[in-house]
Protein backbone atom coordinates (compact mmCIF):
# COMPACT_ATOMS: atom_id res chain seq x y z
CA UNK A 1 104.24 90.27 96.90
CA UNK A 2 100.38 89.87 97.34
CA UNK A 3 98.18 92.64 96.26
CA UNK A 4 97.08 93.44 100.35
CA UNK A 5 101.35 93.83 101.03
CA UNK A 6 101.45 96.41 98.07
CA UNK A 7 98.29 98.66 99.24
CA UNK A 8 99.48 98.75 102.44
CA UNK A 9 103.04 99.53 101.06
CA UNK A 10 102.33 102.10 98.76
CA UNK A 11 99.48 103.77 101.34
CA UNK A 12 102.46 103.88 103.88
CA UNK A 13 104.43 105.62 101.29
CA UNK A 14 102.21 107.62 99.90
CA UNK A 15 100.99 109.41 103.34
CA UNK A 16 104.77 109.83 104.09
CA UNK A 17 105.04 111.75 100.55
CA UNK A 18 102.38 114.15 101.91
CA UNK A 19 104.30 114.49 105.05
CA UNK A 20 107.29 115.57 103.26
CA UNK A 21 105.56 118.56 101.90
CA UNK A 22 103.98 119.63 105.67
CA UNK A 23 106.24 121.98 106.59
CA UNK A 24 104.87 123.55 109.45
CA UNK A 25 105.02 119.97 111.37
CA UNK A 26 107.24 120.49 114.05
CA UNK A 27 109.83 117.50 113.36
CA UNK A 28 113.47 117.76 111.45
CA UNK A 29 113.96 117.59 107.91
CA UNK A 30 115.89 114.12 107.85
CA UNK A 31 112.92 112.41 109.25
CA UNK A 32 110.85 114.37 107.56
CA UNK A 33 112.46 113.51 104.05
CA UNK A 34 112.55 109.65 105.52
CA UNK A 35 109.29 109.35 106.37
CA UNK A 36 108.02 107.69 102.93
CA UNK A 37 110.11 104.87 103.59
CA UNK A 38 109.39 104.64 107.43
CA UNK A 39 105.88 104.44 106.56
CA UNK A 40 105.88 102.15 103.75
CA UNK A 41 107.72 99.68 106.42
CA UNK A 42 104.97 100.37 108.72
CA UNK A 43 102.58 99.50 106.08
CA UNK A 44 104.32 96.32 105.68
CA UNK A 45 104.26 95.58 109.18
CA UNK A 46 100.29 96.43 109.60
CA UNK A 47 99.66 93.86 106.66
CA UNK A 48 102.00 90.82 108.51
CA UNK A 49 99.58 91.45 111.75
CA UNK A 50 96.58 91.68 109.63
CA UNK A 51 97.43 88.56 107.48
CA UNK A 52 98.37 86.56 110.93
CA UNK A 53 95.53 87.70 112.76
CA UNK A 54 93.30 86.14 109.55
CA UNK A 55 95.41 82.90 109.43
CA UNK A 56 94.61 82.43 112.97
CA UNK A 57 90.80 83.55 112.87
CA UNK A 58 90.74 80.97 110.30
CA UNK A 59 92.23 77.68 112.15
CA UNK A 60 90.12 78.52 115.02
CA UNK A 61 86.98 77.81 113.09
């Protein structure tokens, strides 16, 4: 795992660790409590398009 797929990862996670502790947001406590891992897979998914988007500015030039 590259360093870029771990900052993403672990900034995904961490901002769903802070969500967990929001209580007044008005969503349920299972996806509340899940959201650390939904995030850090949404982190993971924002590096894939970032890295692809590079590889392809790349072989254009």
């Amino acid at each position: 795992m590259g360093p870029t797929r771990l900052r993403y990862t672990m900034l995904g996670f961490i901002i769903g660790v802070v969500l967990v502790y929001v209580k007044e947001l008005p969503i349920s406590e299972g996806v509340r409590f899940a959201s650390p891992f939904y995030l850090a897979g949404i982190g993971l998914l924002i590096d894939g398009f970032i890295l692809r988007w590079k590889q392809r500015k790349s072989q254009d030039q």
